[in-house]
PDB file of N, CA and C in Angstrom:
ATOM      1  N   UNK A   1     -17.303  94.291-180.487  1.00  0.00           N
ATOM      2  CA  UNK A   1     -17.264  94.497-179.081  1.00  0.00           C
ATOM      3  C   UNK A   1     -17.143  93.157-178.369  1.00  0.00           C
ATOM      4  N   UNK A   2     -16.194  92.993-178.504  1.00  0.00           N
ATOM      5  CA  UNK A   2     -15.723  91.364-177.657  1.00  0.00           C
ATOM      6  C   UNK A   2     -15.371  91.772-176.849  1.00  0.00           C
ATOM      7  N   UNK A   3     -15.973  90.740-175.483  1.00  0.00           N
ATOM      8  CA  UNK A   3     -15.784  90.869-174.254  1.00  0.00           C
ATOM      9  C   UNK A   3     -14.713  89.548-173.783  1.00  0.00           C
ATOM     10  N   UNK A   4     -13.876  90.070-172.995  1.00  0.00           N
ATOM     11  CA  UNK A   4     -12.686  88.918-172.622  1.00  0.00           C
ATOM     12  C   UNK A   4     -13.314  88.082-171.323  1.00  0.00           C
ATOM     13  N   UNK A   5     -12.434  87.193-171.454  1.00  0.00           N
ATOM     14  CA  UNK A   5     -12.805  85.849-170.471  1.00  0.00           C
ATOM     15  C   UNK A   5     -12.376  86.671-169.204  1.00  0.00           C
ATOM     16  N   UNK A   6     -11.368  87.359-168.907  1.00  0.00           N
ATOM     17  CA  UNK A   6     -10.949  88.225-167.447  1.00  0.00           C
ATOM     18  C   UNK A   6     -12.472  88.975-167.194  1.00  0.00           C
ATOM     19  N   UNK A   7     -12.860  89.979-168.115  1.00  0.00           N
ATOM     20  CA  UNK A   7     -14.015  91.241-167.830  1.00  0.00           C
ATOM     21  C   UNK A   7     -15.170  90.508-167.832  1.00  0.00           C
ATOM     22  N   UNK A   8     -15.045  88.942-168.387  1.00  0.00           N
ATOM     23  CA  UNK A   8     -16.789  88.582-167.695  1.00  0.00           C
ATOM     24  C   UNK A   8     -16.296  87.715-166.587  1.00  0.00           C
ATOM     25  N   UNK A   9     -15.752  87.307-166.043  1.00  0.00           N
ATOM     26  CA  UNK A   9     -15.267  86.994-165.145  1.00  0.00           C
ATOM     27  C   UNK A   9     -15.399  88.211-163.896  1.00  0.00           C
ATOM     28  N   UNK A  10     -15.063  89.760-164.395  1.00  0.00           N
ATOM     29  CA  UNK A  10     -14.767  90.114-163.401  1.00  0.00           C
ATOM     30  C   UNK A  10     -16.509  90.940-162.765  1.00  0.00           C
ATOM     31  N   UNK A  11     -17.023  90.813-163.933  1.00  0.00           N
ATOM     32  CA  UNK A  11     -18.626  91.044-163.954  1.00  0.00           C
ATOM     33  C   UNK A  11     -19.580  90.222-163.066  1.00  0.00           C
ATOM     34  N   UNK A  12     -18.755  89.018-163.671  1.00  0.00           N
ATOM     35  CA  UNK A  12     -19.712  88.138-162.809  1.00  0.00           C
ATOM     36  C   UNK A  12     -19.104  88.387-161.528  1.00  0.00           C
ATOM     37  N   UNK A  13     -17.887  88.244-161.155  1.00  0.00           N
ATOM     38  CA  UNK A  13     -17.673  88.659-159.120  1.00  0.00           C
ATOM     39  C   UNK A  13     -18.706  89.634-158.872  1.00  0.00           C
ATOM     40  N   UNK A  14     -18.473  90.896-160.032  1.00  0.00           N
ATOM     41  CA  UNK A  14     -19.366  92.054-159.451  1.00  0.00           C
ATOM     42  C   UNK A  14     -20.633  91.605-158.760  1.00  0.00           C
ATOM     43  N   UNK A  15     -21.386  91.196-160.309  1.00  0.00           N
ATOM     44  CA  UNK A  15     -23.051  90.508-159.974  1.00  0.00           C
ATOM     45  C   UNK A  15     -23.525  89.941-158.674  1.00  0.00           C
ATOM     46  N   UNK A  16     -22.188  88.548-158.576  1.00  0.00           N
ATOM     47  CA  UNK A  16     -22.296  87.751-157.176  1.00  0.00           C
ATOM     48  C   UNK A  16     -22.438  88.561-155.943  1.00  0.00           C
ATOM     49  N   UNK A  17     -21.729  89.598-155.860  1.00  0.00           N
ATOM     50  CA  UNK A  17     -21.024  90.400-154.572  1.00  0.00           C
ATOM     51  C   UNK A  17     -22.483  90.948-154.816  1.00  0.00           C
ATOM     52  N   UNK A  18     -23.125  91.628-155.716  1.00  0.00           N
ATOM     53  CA  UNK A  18     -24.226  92.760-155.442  1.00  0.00           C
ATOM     54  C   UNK A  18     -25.145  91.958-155.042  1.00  0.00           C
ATOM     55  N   UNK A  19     -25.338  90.953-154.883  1.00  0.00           N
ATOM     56  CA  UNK A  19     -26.459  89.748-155.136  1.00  0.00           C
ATOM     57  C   UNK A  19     -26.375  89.105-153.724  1.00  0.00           C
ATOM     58  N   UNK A  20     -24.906  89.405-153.462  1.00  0.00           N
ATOM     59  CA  UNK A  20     -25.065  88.755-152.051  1.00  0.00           C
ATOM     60  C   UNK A  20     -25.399  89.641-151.265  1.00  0.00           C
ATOM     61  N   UNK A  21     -24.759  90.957-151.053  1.00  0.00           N
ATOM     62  CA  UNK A  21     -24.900  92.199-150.450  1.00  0.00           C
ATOM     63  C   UNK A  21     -26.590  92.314-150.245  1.00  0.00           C
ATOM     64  N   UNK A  22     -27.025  92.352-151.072  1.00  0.00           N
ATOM     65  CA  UNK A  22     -29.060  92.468-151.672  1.00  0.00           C
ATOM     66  C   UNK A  22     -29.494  91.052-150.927  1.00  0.00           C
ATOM     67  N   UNK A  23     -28.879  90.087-151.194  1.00  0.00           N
ATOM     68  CA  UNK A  23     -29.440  88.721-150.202  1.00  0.00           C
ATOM     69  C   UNK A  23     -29.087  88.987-148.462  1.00  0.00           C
ATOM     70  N   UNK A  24     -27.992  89.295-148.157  1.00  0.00           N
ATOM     71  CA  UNK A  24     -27.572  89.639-146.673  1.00  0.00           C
ATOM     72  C   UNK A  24     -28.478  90.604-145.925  1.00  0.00           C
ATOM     73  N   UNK A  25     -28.795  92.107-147.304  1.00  0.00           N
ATOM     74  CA  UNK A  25     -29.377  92.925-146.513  1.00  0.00           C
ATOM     75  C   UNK A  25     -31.214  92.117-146.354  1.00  0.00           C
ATOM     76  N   UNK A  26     -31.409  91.553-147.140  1.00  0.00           N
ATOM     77  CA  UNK A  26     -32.920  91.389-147.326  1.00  0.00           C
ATOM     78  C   UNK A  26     -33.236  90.150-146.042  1.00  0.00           C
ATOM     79  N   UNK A  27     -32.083  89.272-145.659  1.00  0.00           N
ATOM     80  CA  UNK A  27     -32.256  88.418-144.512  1.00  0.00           C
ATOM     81  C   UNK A  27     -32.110  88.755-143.090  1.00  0.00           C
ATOM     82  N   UNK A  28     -31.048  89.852-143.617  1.00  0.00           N
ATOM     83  CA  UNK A  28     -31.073  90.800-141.918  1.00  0.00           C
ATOM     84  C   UNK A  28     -32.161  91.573-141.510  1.00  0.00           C
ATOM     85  N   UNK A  29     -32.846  92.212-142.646  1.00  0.00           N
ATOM     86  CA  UNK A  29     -34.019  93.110-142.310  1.00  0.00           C
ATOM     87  C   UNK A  29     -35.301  91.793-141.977  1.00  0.00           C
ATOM     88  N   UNK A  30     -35.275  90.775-142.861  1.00  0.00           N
ATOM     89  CA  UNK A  30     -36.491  90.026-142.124  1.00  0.00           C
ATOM     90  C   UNK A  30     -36.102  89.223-140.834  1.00  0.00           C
ATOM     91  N   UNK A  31     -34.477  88.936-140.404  1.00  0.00           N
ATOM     92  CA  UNK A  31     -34.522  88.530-138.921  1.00  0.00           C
ATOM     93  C   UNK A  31     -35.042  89.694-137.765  1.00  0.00           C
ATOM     94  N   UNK A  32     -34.734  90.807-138.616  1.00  0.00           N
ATOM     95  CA  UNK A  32     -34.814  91.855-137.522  1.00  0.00           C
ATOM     96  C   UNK A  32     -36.563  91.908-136.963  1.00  0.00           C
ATOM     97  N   UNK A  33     -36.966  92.301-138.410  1.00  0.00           N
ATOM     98  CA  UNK A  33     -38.828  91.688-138.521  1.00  0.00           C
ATOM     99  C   UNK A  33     -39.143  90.963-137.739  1.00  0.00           C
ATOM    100  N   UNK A  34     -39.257  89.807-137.867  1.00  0.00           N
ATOM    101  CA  UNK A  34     -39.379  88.542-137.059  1.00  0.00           C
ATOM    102  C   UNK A  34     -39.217  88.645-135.724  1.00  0.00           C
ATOM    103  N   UNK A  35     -38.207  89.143-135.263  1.00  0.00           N
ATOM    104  CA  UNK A  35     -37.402  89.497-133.831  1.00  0.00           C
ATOM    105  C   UNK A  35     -38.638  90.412-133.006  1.00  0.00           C
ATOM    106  N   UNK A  36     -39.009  91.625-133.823  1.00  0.00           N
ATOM    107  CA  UNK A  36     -39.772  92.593-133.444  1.00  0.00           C
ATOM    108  C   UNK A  36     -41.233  91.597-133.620  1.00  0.00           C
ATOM    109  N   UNK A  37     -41.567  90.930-134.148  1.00  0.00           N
ATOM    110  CA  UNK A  37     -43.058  90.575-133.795  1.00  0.00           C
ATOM    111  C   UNK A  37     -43.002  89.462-133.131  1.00  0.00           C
ATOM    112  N   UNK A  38     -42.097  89.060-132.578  1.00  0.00           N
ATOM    113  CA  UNK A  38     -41.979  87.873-131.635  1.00  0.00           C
ATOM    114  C   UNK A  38     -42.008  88.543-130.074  1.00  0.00           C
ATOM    115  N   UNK A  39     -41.234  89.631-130.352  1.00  0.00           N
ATOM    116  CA  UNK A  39     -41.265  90.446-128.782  1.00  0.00           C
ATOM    117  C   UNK A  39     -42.830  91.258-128.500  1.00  0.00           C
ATOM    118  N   UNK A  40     -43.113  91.361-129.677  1.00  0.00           N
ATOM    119  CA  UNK A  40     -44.385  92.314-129.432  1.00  0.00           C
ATOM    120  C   UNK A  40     -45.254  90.750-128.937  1.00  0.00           C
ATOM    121  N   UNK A  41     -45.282  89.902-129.434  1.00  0.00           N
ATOM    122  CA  UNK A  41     -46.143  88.909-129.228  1.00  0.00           C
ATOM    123  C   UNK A  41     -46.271  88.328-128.262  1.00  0.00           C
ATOM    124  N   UNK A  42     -44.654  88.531-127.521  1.00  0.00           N
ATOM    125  CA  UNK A  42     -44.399  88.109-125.771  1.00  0.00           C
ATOM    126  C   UNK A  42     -44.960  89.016-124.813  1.00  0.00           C
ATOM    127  N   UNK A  43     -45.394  90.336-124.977  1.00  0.00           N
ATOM    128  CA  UNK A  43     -45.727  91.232-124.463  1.00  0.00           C
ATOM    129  C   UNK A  43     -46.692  90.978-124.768  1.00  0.00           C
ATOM    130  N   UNK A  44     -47.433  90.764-125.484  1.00  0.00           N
ATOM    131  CA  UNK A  44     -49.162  91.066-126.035  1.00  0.00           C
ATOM    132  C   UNK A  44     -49.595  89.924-124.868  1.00  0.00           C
ATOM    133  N   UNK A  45     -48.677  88.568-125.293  1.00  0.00           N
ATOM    134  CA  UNK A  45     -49.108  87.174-124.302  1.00  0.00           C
ATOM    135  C   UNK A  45     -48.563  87.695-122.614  1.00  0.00           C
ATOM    136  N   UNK A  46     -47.546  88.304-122.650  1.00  0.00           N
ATOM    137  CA  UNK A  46     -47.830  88.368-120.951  1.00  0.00           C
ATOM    138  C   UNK A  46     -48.497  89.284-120.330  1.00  0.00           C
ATOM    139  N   UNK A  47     -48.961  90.494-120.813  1.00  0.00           N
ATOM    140  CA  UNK A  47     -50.531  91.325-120.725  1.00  0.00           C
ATOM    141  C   UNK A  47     -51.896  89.895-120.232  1.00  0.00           C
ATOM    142  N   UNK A  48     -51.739  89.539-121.845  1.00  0.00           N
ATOM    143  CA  UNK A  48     -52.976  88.734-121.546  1.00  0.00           C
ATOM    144  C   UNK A  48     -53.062  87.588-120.118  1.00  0.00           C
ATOM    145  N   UNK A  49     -51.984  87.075-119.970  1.00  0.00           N
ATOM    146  CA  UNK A  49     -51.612  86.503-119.366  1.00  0.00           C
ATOM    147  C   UNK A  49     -52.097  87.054-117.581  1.00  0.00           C
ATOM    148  N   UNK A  50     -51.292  87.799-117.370  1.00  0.00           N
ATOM    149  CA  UNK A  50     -51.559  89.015-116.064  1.00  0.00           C
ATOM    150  C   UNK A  50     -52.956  89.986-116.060  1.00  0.00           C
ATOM    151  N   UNK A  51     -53.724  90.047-116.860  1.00  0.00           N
ATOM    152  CA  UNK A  51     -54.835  90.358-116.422  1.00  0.00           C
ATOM    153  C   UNK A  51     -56.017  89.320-116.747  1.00  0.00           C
ATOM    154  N   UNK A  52     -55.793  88.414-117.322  1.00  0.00           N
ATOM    155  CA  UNK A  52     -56.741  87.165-117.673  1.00  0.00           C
ATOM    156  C   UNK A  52     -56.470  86.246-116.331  1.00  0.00           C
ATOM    157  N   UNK A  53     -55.596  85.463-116.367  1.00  0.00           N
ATOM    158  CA  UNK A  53     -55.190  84.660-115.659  1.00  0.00           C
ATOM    159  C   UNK A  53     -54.711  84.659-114.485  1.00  0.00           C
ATOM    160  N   UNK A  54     -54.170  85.696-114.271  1.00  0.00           N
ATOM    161  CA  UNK A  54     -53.748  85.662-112.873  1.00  0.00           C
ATOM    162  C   UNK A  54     -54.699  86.069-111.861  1.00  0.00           C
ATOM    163  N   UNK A  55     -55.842  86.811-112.138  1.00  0.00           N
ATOM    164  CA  UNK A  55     -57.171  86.615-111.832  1.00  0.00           C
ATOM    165  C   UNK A  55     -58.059  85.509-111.547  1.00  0.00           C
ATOM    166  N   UNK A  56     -57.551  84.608-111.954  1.00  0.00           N
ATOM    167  CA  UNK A  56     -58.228  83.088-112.140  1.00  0.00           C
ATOM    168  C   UNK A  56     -57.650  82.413-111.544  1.00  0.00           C
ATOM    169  N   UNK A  57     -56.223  82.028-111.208  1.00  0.00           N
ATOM    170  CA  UNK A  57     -55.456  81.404-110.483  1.00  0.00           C
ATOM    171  C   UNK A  57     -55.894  82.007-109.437  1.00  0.00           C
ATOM    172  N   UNK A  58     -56.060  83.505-108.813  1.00  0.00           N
ATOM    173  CA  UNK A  58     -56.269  83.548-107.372  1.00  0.00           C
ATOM    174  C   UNK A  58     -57.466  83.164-106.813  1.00  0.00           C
ATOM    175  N   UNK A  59     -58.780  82.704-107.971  1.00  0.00           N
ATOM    176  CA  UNK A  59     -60.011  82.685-107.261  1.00  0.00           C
ATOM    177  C   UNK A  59     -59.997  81.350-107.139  1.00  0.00           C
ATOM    178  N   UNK A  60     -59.115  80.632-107.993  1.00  0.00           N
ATOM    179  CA  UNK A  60     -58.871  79.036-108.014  1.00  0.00           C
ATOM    180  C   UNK A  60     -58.349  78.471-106.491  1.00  0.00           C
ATOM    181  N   UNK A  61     -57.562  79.512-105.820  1.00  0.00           N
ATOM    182  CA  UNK A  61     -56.707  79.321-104.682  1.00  0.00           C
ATOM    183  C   UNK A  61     -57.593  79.830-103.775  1.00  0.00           C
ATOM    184  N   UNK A  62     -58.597  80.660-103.918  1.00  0.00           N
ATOM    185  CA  UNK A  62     -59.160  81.015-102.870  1.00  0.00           C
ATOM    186  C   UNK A  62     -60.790  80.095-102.566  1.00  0.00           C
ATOM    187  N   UNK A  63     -60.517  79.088-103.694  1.00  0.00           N
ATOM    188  CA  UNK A  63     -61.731  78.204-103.759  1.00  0.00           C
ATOM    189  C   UNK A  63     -61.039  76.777-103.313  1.00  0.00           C
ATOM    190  N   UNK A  64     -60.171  76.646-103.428  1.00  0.00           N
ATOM    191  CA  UNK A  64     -59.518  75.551-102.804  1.00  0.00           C
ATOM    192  C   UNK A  64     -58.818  75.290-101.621  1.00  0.00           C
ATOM    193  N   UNK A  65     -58.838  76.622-100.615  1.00  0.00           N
ATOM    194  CA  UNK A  65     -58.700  77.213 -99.528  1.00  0.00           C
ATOM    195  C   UNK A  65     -59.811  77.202 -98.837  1.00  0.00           C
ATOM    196  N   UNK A  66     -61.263  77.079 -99.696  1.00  0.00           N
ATOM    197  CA  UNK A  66     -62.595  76.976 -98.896  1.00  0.00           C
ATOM    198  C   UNK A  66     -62.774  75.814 -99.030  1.00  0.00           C
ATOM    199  N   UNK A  67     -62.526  75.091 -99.954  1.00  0.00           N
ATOM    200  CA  UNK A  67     -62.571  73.149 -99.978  1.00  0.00           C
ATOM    201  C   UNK A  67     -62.097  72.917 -98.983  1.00  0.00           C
ATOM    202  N   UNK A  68     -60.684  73.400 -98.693  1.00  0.00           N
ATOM    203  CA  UNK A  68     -60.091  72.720 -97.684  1.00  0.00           C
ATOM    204  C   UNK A  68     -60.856  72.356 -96.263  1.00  0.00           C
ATOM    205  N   UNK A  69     -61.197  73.628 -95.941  1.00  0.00           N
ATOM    206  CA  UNK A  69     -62.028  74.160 -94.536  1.00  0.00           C
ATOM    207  C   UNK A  69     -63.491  72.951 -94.434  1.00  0.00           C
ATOM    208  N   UNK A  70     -64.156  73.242 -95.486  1.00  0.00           N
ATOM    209  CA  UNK A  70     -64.989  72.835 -95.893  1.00  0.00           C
ATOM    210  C   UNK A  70     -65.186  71.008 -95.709  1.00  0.00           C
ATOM    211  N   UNK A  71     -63.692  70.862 -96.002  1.00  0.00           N
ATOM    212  CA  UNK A  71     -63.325  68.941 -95.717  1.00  0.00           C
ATOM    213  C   UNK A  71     -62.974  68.814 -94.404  1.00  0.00           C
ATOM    214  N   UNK A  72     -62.387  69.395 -93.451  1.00  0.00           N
ATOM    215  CA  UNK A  72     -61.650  69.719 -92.293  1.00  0.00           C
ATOM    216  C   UNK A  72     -63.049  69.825 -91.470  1.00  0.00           C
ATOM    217  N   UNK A  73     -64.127  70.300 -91.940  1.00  0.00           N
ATOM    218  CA  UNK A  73     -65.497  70.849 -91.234  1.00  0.00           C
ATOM    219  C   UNK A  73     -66.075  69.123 -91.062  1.00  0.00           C
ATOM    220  N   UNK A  74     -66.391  68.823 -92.496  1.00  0.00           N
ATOM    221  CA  UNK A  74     -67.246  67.792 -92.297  1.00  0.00           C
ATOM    222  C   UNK A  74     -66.399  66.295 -91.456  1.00  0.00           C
ATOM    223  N   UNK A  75     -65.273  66.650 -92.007  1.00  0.00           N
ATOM    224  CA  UNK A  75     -64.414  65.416 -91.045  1.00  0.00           C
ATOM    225  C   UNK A  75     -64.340  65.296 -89.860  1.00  0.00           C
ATOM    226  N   UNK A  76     -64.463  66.794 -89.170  1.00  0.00           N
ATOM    227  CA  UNK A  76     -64.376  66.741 -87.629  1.00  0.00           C
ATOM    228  C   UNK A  76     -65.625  66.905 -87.006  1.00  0.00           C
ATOM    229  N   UNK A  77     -66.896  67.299 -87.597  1.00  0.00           N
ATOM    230  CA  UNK A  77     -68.308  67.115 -87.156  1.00  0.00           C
ATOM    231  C   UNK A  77     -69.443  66.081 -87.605  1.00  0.00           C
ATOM    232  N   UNK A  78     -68.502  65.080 -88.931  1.00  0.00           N
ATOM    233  CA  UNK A  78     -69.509  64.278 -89.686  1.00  0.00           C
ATOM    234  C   UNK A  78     -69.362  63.186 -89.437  1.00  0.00           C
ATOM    235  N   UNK A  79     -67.908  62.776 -89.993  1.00  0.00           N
ATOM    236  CA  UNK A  79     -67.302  61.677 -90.705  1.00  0.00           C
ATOM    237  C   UNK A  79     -66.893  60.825 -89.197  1.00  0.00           C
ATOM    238  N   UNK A  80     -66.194  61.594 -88.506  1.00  0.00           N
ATOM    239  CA  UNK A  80     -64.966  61.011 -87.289  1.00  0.00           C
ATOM    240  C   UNK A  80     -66.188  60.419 -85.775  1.00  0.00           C
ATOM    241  N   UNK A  81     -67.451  61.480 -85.472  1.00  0.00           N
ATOM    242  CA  UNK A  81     -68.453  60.713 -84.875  1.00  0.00           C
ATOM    243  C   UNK A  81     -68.630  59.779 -85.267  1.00  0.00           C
ATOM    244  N   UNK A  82     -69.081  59.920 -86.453  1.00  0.00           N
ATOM    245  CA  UNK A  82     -69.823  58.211 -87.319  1.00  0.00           C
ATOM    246  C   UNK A  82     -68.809  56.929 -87.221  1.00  0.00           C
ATOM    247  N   UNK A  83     -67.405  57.503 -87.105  1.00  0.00           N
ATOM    248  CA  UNK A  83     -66.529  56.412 -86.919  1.00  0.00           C
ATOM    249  C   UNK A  83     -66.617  55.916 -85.718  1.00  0.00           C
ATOM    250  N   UNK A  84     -66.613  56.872 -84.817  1.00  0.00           N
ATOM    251  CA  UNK A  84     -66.279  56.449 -83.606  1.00  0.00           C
ATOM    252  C   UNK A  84     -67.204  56.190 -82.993  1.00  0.00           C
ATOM    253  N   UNK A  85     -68.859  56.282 -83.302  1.00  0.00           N
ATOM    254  CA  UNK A  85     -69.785  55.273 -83.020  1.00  0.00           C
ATOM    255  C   UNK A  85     -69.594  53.424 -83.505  1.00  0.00           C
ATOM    256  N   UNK A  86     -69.504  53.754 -85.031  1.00  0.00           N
ATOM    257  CA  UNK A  86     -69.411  52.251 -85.782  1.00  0.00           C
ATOM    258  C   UNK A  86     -68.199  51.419 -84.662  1.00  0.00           C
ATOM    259  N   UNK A  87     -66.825  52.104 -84.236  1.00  0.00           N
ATOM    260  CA  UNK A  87     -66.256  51.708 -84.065  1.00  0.00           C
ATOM    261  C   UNK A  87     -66.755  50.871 -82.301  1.00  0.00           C
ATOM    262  N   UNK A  88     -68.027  51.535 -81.616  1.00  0.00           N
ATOM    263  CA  UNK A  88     -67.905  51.369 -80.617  1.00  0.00           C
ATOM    264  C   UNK A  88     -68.934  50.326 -80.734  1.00  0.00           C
ATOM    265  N   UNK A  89     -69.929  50.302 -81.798  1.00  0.00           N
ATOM    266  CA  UNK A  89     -70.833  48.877 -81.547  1.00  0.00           C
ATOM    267  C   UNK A  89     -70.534  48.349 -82.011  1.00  0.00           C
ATOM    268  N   UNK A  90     -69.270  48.033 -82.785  1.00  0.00           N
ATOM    269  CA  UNK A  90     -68.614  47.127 -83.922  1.00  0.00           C
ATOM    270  C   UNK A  90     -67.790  46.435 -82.438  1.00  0.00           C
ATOM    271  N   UNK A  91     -66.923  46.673 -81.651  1.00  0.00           N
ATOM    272  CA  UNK A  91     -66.486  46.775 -80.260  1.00  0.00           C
ATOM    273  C   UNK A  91     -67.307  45.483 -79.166  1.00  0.00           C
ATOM    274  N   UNK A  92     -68.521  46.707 -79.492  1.00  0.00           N
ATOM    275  CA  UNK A  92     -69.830  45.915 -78.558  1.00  0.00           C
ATOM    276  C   UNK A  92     -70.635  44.873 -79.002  1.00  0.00           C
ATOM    277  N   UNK A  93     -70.395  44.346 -80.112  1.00  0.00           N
ATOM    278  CA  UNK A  93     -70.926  43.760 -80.805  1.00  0.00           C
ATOM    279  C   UNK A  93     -69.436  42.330 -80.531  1.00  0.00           C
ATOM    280  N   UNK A  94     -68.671  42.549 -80.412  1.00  0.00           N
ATOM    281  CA  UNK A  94     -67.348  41.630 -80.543  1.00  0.00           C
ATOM    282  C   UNK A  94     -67.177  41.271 -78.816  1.00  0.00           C
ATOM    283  N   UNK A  95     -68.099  41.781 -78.621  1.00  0.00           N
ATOM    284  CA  UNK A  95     -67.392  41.785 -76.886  1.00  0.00           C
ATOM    285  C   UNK A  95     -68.498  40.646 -76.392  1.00  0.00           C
ATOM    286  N   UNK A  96     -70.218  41.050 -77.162  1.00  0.00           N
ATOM    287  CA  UNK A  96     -71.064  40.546 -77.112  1.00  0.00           C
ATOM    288  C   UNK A  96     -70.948  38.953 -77.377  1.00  0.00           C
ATOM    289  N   UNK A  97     -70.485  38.824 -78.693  1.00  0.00           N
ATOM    290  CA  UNK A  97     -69.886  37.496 -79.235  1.00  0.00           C
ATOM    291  C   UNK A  97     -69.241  36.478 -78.268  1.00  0.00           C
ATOM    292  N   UNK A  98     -67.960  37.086 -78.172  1.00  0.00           N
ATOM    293  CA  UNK A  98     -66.988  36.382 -77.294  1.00  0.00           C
ATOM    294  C   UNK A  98     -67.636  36.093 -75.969  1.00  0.00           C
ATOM    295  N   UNK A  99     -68.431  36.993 -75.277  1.00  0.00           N
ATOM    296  CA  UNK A  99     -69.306  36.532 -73.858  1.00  0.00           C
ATOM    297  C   UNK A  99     -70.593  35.540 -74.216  1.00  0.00           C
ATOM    298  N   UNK A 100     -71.046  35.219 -75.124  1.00  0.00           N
ATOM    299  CA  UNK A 100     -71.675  34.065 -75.586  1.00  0.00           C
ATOM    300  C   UNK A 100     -71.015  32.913 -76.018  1.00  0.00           C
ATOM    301  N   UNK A 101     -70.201  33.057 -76.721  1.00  0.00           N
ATOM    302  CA  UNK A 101     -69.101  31.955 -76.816  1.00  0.00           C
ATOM    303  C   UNK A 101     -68.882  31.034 -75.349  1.00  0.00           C
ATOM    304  N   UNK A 102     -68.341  32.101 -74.245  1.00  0.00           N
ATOM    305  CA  UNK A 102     -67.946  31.398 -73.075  1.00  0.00           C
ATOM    306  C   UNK A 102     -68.799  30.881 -72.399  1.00  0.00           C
ATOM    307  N   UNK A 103     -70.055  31.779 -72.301  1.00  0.00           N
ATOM    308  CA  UNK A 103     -71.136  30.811 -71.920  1.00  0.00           C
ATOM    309  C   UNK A 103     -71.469  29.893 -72.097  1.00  0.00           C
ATOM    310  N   UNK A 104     -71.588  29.405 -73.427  1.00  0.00           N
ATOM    311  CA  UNK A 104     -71.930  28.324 -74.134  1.00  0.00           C
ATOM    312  C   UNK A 104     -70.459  26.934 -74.156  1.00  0.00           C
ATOM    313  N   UNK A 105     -69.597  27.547 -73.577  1.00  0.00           N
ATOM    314  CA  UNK A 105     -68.447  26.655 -73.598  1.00  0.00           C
ATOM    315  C   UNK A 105     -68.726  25.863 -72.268  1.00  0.00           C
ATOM    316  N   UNK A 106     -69.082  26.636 -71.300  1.00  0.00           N
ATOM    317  CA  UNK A 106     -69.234  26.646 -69.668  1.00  0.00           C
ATOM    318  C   UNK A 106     -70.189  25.902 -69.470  1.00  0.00           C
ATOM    319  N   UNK A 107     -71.221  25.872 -70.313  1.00  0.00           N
ATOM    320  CA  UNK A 107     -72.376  25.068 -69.835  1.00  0.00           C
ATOM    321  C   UNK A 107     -72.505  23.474 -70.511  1.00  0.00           C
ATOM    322  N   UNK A 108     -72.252  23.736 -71.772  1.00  0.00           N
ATOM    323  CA  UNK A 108     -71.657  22.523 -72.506  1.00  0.00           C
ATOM    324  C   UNK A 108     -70.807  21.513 -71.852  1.00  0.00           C
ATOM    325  N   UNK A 109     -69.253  22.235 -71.110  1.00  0.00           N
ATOM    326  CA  UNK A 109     -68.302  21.252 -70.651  1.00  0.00           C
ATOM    327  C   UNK A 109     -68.240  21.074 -69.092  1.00  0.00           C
ATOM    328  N   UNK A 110     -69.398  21.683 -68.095  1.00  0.00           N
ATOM    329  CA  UNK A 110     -69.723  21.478 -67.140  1.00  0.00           C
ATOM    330  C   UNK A 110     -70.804  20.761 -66.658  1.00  0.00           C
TER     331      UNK A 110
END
C-alpha cells in the first residue's frame, strides 16, 4: 500500500484546509466571546457609574454651591470691613506722620 508523492500531498492540503477552517472557526467564536463580555462590562460600568456616581457628583456641586455663598458671606460681612478699617488707620496713621514731619520742619527752620 504505497502512497504517492501527489495523494500525500493532496492529504496534507486536506489536513491544512481542515485545520485552518477549525483555527478560523475557534478565533471567530472567541472574538465574538470577548466582544460580548466587553459590552456586558460597559453596561455593568455605566449602571454603576449612573447610580453610584452621578449621585455624588451632584452632592459635590451642591456643596460647592454652598462654599461658594458661604465665601461671598464672609467676604462681604468679615473680611472687606476689616479691610476697610486697616485701610483707614493705616491712612490715619500716614496722615498723622506727615503732619508731624511738617511741624517739626517749621519749627526747626523758623
Amino acid at each position: 500500500m504505497l502512497v504517492s508523492l501527489a495523494e500525500a500531498r493532496d492529504v496534507a492540503v486536506i489536513a491544512y484546509s481542515v485545520a485552518g477552517v477549525v483555527a478560523f472557526l475557534f478565533i471567530f467564536l472567541f472574538t465574538i466571546a470577548i466582544g460580548w463580555t466587553t459590552w456586558r462590562l460597559l453596561r455593568t460600568t455605566q449602571r454603576l457609574l449612573k447610580d453610584n456616581v452621578q449621585p455624588t457628583v451632584e452632592s459635590v456641586r451642591q456643596t460647592s454651591e454652598s462654599v461658594r455663598g458661604t465665601v461671598e458671606f464672609v467676604s462681604d460681612y468679615a473680611v472687606s470691613p476689616v479691610v476697610k478699617t486697616y485701610g483707614t488707620v493705616a491712612g490715619a496713621r500716614q496722615f498723622i506722620a506727615v503732619m508731624s514731619r511738617l511741624g517739626r520742619s517749621r519749627k526747626g527752620g523758623g
